[in-house]
Structures are given as structure tokens and as C-alpha cells.
Protein backbone atom coordinates (compact mmCIF):
# COMPACT_ATOMS: atom_id res chain seq x y z
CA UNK A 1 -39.02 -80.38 -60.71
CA UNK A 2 -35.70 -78.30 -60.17
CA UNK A 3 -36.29 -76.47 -63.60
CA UNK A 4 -39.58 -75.53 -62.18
CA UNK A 5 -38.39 -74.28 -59.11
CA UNK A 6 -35.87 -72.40 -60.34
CA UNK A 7 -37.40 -71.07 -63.12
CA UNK A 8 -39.67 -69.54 -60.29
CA UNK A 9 -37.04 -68.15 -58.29
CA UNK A 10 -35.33 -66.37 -61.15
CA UNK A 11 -39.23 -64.79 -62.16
CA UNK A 12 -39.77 -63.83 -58.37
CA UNK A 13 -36.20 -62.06 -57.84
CA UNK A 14 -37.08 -60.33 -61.09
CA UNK A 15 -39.86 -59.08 -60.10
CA UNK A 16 -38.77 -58.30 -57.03
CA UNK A 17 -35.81 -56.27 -57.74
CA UNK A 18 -37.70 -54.44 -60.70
CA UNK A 19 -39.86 -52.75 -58.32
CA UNK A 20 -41.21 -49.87 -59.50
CA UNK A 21 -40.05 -46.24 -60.50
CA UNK A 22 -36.54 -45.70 -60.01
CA UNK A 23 -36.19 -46.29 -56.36
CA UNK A 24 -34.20 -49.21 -55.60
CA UNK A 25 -36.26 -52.27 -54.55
CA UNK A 26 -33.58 -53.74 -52.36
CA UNK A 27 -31.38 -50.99 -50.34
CA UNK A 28 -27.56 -52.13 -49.44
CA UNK A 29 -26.24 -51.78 -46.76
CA UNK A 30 -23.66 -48.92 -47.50
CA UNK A 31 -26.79 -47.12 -48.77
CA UNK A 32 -28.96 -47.48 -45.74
CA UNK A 33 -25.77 -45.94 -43.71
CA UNK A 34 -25.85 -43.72 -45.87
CA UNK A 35 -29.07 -42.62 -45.32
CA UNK A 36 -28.91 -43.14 -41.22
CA UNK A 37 -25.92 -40.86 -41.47
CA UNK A 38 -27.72 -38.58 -43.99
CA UNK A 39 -30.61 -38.31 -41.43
CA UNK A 40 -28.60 -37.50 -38.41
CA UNK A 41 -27.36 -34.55 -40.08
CA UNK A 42 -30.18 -33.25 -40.84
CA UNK A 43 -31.04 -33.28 -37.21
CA UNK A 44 -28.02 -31.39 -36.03
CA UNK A 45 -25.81 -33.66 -35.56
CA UNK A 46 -22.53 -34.00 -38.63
CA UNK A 47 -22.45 -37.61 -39.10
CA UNK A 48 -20.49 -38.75 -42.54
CA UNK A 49 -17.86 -41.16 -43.30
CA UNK A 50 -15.81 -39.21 -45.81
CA UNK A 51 -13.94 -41.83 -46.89
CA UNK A 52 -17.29 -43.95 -48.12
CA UNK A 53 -18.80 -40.74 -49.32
CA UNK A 54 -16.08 -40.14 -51.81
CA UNK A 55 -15.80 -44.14 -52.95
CA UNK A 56 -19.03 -45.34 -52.27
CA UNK A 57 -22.02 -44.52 -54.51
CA UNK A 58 -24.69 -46.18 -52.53
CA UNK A 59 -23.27 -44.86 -49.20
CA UNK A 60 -23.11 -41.44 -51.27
CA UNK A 61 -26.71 -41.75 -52.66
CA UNK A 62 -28.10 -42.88 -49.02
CA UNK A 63 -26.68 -39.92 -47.38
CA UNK A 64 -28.36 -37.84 -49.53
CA UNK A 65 -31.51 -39.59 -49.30
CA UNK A 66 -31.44 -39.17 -45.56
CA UNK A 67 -30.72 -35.57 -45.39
CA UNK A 68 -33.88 -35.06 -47.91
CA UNK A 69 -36.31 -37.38 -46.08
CA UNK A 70 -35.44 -35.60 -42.91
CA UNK A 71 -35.04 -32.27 -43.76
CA UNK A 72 -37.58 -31.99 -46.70
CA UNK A 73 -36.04 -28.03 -47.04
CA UNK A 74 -32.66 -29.37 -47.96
CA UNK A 75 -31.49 -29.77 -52.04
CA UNK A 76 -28.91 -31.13 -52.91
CA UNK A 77 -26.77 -28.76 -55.38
């Protein structure tokens, strides 16, 4: 019975965190700061944590992310 259930546990996180495309299925949280931080900028307001930006990937990635989906004009060079 425990093989069972964890044998379907281990298929549904897999699927799961597949997802589809290459767009993260699960977001961290460093990323979805990111992103809040990212989206705040776009609005006028400079909001970045320059220390995360430079060591942080996901916070990195998330900012970007944010800036895009709130300022569709914006590309990042």
C-alpha cells in the first residue's frame, strides 16, 4: 500500500513540475519578488534588491518577468 502511494506521489509531482513549455510550473519565492519588484518598476516606481539581483537567478529572472508583463514595451537587452 505505501509503494502504491508513493509511487503516485512521485508520478503526480512529475507531472506537475513538468508543466508545459519552458515556464516554470512552480514559481519560488525569490522569483515571484522578483517579479513584484519587476512590476513596480515598470509602474514608476524603482523597486530592486541589488544584492538578490546580482546572486539570485530566480529573483533575477522574476524581475525581469515583471517588468515585461507590466510594461509589454520593455526588452530586456
Amino acid at each position: 500500500m505505501k509503494t502504491l502511494f508513493y509511487s503516485i506521489t512521485v508520478a503526480l509531482w512529475i507531472l506537475l513540475l513538468s508543466g508545459c513549455g519552458s515556464t516554470p510550473a512552480v514559481k519560488s519565492p525569490a522569483y515571484t519578488q522578483g517579479a513584484h519588484d519587476g512590476c513596480q518598476t515598470a509602474h514608476g516606481t524603482y523597486t530592486k534588491d541589488s544584492e538578490r539581483f546580482r546572486n539570485d537567478p530566480d529573483y533575477e529572472n522574476g524581475w525581469f518577468a515583471g517588468r515585461r508583463e507590466c510594461n509589454p514595451s520593455f526588452h530586456r537587452e
